[in-house]
Protein backbone atom coordinates (compact mmCIF):
# COMPACT_ATOMS: atom_id res chain seq x y z
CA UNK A 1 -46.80 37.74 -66.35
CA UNK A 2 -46.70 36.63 -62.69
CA UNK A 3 -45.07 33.80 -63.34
CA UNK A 4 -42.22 35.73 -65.09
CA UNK A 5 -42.41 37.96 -62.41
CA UNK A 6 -41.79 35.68 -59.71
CA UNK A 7 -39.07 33.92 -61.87
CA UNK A 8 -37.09 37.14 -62.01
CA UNK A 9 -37.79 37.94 -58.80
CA UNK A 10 -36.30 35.02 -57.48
CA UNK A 11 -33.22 35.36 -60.68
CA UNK A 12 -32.23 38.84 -58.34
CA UNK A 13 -32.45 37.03 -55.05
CA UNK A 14 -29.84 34.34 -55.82
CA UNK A 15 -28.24 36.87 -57.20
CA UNK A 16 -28.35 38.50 -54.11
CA UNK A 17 -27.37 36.09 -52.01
CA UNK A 18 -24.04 35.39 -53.90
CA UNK A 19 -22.93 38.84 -53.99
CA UNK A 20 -21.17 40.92 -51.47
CA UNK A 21 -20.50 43.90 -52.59
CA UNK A 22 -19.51 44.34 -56.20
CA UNK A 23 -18.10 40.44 -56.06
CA UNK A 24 -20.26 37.91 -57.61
CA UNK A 25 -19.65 34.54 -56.00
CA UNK A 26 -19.66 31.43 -58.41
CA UNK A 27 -21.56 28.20 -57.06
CA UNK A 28 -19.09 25.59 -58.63
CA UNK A 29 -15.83 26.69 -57.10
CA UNK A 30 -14.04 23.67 -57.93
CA UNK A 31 -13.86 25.25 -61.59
CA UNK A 32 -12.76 28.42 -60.16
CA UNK A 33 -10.07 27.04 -58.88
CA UNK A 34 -8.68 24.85 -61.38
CA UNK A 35 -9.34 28.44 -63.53
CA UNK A 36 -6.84 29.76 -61.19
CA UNK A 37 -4.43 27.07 -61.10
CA UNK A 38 -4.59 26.61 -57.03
CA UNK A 39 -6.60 26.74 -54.16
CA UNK A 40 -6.51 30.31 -52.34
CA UNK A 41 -6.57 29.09 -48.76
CA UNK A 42 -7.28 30.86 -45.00
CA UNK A 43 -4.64 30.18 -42.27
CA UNK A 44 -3.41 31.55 -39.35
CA UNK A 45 -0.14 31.75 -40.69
CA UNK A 46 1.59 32.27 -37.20
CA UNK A 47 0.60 29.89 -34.91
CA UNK A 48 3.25 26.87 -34.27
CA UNK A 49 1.98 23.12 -35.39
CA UNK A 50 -0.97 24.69 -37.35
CA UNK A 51 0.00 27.13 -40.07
CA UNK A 52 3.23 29.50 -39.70
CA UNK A 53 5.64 30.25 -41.90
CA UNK A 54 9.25 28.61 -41.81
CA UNK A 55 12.33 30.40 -42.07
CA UNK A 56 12.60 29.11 -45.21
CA UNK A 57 9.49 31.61 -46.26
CA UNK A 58 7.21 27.70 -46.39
CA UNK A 59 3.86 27.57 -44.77
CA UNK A 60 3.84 24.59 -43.00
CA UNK A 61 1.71 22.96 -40.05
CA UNK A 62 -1.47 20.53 -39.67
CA UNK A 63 -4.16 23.11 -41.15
CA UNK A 64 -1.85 23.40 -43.80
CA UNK A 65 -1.33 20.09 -44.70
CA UNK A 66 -4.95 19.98 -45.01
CA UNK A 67 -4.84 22.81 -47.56
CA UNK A 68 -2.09 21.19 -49.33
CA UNK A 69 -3.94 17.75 -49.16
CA UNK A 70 -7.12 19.57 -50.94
CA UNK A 71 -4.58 20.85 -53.40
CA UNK A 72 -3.06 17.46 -54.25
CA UNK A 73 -6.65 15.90 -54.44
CA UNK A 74 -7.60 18.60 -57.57
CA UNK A 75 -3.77 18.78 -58.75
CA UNK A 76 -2.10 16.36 -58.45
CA UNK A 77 0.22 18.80 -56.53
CA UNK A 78 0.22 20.08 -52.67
CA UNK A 79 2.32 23.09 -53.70
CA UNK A 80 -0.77 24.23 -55.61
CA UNK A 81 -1.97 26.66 -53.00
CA UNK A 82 -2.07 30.49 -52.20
CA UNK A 83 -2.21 30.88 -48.69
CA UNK A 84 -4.06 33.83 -46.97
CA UNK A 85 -2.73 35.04 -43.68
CA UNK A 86 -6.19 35.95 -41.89
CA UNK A 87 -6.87 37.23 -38.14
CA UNK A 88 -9.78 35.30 -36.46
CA UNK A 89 -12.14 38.60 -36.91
CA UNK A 90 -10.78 38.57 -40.74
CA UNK A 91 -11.17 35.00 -41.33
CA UNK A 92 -15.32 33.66 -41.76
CA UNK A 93 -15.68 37.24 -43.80
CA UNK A 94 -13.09 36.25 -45.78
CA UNK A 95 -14.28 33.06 -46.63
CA UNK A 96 -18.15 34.20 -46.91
CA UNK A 97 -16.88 37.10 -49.58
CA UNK A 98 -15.11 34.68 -52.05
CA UNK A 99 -11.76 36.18 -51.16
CA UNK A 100 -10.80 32.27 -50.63
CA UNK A 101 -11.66 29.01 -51.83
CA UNK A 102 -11.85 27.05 -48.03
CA UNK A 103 -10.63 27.92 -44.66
CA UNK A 104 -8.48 26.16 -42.55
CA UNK A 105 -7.61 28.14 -40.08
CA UNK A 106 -8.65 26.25 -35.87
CA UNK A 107 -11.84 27.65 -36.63
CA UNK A 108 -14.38 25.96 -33.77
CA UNK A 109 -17.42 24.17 -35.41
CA UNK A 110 -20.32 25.97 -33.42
CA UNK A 111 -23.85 26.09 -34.06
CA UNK A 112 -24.56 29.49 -35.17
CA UNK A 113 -21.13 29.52 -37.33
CA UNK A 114 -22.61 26.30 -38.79
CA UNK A 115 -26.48 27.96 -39.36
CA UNK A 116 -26.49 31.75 -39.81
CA UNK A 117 -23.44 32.88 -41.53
CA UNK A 118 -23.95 30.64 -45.06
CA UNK A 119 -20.90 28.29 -44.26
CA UNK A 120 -20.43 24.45 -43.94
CA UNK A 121 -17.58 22.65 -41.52
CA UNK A 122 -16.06 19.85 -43.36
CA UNK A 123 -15.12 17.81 -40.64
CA UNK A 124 -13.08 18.15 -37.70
CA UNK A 125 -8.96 18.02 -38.41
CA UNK A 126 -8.50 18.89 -33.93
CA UNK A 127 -10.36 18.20 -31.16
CA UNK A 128 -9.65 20.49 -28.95
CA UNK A 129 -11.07 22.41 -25.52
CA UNK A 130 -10.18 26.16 -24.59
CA UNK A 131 -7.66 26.50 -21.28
CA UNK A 132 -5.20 28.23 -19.48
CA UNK A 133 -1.70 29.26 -18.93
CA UNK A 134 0.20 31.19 -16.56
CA UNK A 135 3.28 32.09 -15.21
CA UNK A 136 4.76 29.50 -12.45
CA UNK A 137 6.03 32.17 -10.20
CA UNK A 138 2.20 32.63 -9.15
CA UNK A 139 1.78 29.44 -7.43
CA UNK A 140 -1.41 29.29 -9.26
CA UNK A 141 -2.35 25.21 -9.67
CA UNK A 142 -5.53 25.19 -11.25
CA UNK A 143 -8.16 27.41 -12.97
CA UNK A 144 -10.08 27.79 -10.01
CA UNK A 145 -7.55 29.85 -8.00
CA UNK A 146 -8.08 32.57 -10.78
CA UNK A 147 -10.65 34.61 -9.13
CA UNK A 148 -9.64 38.61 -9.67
CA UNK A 149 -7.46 37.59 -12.43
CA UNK A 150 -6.30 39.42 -15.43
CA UNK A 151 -6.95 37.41 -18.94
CA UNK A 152 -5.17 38.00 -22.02
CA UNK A 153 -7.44 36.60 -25.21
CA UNK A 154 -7.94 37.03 -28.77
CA UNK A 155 -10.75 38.95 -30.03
CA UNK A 156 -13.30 37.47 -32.47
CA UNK A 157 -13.11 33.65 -31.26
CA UNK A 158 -15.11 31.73 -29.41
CA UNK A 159 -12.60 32.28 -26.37
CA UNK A 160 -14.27 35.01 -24.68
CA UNK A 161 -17.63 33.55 -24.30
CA UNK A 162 -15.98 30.87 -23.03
CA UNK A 163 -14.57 32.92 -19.94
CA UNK A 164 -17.23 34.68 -19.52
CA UNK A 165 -19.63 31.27 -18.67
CA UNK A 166 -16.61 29.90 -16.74
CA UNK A 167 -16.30 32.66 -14.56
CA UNK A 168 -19.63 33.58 -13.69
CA UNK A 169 -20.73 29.56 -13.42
CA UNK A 170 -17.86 29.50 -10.59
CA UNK A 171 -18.61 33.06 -8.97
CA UNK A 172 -15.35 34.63 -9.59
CA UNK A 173 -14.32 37.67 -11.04
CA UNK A 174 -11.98 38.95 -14.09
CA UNK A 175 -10.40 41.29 -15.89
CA UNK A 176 -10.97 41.38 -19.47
CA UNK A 177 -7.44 42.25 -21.73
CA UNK A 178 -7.90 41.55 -25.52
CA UNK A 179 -6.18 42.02 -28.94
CA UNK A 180 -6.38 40.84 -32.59
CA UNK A 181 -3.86 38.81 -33.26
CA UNK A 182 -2.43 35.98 -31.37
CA UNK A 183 0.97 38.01 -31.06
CA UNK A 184 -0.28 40.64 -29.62
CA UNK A 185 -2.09 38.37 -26.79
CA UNK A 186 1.31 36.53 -26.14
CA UNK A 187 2.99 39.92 -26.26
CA UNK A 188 0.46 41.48 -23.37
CA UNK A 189 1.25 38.15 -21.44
CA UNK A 190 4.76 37.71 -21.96
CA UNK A 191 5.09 41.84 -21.06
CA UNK A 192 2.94 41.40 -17.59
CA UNK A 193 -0.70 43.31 -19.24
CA UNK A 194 -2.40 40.33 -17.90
CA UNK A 195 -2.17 37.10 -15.45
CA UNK A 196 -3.46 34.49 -17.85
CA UNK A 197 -3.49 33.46 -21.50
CA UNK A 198 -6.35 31.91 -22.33
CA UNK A 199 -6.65 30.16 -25.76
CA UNK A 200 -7.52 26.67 -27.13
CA UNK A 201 -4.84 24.25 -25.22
CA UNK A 202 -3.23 23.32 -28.83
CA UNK A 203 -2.49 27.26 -28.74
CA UNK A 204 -1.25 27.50 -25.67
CA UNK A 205 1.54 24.74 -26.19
CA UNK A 206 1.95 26.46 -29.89
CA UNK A 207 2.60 29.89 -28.36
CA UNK A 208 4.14 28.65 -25.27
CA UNK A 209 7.59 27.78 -27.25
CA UNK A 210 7.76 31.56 -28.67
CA UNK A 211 8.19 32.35 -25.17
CA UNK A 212 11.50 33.92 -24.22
CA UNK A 213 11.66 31.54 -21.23
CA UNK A 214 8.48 28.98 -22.12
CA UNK A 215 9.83 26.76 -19.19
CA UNK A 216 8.73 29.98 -16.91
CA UNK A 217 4.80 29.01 -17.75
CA UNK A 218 2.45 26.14 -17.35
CA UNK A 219 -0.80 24.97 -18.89
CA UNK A 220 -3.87 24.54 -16.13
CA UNK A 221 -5.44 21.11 -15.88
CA UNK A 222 -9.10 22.36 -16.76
CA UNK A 223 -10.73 22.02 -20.53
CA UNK A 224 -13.17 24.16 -20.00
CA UNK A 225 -14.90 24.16 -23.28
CA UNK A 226 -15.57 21.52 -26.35
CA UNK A 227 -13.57 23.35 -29.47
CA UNK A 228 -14.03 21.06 -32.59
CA UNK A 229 -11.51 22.61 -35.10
CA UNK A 230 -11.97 21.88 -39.00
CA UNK A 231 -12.02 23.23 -42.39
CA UNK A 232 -14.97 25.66 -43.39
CA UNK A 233 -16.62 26.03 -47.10
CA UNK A 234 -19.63 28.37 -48.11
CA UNK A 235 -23.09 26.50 -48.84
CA UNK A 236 -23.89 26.21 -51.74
CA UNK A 237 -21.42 24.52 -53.73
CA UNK A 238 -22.06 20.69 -52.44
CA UNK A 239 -19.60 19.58 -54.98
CA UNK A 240 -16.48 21.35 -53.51
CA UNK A 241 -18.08 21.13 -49.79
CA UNK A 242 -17.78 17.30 -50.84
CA UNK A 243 -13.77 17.35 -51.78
CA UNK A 244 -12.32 19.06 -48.90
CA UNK A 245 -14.58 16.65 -46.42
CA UNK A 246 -13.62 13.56 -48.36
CA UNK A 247 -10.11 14.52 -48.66
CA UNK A 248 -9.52 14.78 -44.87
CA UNK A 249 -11.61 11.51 -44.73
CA UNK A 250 -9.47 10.25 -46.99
CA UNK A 251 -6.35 11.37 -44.47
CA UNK A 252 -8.05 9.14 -41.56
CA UNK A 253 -9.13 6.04 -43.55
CA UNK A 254 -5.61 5.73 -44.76
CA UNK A 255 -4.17 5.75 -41.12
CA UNK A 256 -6.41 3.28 -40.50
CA UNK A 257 -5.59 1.33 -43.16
CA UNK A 258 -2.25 1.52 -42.66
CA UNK A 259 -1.51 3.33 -46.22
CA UNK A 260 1.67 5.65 -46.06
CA UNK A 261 3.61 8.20 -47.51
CA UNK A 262 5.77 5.03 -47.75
CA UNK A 263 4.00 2.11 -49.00
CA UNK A 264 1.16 3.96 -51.23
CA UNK A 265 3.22 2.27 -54.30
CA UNK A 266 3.16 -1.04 -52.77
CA UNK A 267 -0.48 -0.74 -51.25
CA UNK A 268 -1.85 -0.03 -55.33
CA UNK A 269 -1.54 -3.82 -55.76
CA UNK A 270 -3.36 -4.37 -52.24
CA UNK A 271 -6.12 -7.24 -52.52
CA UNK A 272 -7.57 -5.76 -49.63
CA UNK A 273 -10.98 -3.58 -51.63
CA UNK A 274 -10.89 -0.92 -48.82
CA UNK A 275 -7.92 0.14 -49.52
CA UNK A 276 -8.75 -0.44 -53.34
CA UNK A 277 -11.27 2.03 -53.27
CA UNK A 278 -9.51 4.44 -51.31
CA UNK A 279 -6.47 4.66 -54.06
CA UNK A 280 -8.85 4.18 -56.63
CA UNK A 281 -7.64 0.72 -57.94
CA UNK A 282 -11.38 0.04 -57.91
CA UNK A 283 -14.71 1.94 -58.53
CA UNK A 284 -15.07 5.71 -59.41
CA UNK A 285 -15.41 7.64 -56.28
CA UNK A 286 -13.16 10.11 -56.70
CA UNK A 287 -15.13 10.80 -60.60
CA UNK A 288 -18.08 11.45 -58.27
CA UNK A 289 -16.20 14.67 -57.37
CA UNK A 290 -15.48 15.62 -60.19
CA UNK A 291 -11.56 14.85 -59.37
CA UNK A 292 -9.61 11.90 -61.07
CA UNK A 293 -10.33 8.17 -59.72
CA UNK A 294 -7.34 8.09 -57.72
CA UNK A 295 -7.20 11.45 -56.12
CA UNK A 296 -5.97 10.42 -52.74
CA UNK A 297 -2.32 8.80 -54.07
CA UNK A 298 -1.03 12.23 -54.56
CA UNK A 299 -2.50 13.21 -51.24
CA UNK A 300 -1.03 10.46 -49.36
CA UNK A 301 2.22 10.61 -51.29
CA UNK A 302 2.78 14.18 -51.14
CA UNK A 303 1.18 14.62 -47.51
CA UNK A 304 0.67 11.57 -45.95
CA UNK A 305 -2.10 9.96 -43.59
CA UNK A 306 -3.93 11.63 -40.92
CA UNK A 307 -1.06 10.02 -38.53
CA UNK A 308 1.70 11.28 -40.36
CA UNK A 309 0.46 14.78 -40.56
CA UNK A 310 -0.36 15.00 -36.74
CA UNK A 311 2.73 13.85 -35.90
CA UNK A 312 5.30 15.67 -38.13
CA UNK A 313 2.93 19.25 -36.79
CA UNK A 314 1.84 19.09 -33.56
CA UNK A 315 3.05 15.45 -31.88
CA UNK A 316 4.90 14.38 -29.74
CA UNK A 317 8.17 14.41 -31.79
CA UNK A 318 7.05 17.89 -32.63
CA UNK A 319 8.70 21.05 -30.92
CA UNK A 320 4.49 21.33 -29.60
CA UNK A 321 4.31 17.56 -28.23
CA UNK A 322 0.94 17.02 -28.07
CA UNK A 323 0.19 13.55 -27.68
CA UNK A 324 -2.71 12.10 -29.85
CA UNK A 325 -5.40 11.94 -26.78
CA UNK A 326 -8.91 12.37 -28.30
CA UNK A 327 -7.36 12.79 -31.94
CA UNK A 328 -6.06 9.34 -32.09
CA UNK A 329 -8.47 7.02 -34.20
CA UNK A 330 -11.63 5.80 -32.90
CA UNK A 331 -9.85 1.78 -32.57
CA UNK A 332 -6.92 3.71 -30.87
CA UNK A 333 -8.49 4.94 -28.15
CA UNK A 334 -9.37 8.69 -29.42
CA UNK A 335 -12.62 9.66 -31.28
CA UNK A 336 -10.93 10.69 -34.77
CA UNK A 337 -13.76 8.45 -37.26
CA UNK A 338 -14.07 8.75 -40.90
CA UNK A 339 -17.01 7.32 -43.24
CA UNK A 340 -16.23 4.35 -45.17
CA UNK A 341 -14.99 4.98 -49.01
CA UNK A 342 -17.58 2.46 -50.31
């Protein structure tokens, strides 16, 4: 009897754990989502070069392409995905609740997001580092001239943390303005609530061009922080934890093997075995996932390379241009570094 009672008792405790509320997570969402017929994915959904939507009504940026990359790899087909607008207090709640499959959403890989809350970062998509921007009528040069300054931020990021160690580790003073969303921060800046918009540096060049005069600002020298962005899964689920990670993998590896949107046909008859068990030519990795053998040709074909996404989003022939810096490969002078498909 104790040993059925300690069986059941720990029956209602997974239980548990995979329920909020009335919702009963599964643990193998890769069925779930081929249930559904596509991958229900978090974004920002207005940020330029990550995920906004077009005038044409299309999602499009860099954390999208990884959520249409994910969508190819199960598919066959990128255009296999429900996007979900979220806010960053919105976003790890709606992930840890089931109401989406991943998040990809320039969510910063931190320690506590990675050990308390019951998720699991796949990777890093954007290296990235928190700073500043403010008007040049100021004469303000760099972040240490901001003593007594007024800071527009987002609420529910690691942003405001951030500040707070920044200031007080350079005795100087601030005043605190925040909002939800990242339109309301660029609204409070662009409307004179606050000095300085403070945001990760990828941000600030995103919502710099929705300026009415974006000429009128600058971004500050200083990084000030170390903001690893990537796509988030729940624990739990190894399987699907396993396809988004080895899908953006997938994304570098073919930069650095030169495979492209344009040659992917040509590259199949490679003789090179790298690149013949990245395409699936040889072995079965992709069956280890549970996906078909050659799960990354409709990624690369439909997507493209790590390269070719950063560029076409958030590059330098962007309207953001960012140049590569520490998201260029490892052999190119950045610190972007995939596992081996072997």
């Amino acid at each position: 009897m104790m040993l059925r009672s300690t069986i059941v008792k720990m029956s209602l405790a997974t239980v548990a754990v995979l329920s909020f509320g009335s919702t009963t997570l599964s643990a193998d969402t890769l069925s779930d989502v081929q249930k559904n017929g596509f991958v229900k994915c978090g974004v920002d959904g207005g940020l330029p070069g990550f995920s906004e939507v077009g005038s044409d009504g299309v999602y499009k940026g860099i954390d999208v392409d990884l959520c249409r990359a994910v969508a190819a790899a199960v598919f066959g087909d990128a255009k296999k995905v429900k996007y979900v607008a979220l806010n960053a207090k919105e976003r790890l709640t709606a992930l840890q609740s089931g109401e989406i499959d991943m998040l990809s959403r320039n969510t910063t890989w931190t320690f506590t997001r990675d050990a308390s809350l019951g998720l699991n970062f796949a990777g890093v998509n954007y290296y990235d580092g928190q700073g500043f921007m403010v008007n040049k009528k100021l004469g303000v040069k760099s972040a240490k001239e901001l003593d007594g300054a007024s800071i527009c931020l987002q609420t529910g990021t690691t942003t405001e943390l951030n500040v707070a160690d920044y200031f007080r580790s350079n005795k100087m003073k601030y005043k605190l303005v925040s909002y939800d969303t990242n339109d309301q921060v660029l609204k409070g800046y662009e409307t004179g609530r606050c000095d300085v918009l403070t945001s990760d540096q990828s941000q600030l060049y995103g919502l710099r061009i929705k300026l009415a005069k974006p000429d009128e600002s600058i971004v500050l020298p200083e990084v000030i922080s170390k903001e690893p962005l990537g796509p988030v899964v729940r624990q739990g689920d190894d399987k699907w934890f396993d396809i988004v990670k080895w899908t953006l993998y997938g994304m570098l590896n073919a930069e650095e093997a030169g495979v492209t949107t344009a040659n992917v046909d040509a590259m199949l008859k490679t003789d090179n075995p790298d690149i013949k068990r990245l395409l699936g030519v040889e072995g079965q990795l992709g069956e280890q996932l549970g996906l078909k053998k050659d799960f990354m040709v409709p990624v690369l074909k439909q997507v493209g390379n790590y390269g070719e996404s950063f560029e076409a989003t958030v590059g330098v022939g962007s309207p953001l241009k960012i140049a590569r810096g520490y998201n260029a490969l490892w052999n190119k002078g950045g610190i972007q570094y995939a596992p081996p498909f072997r």
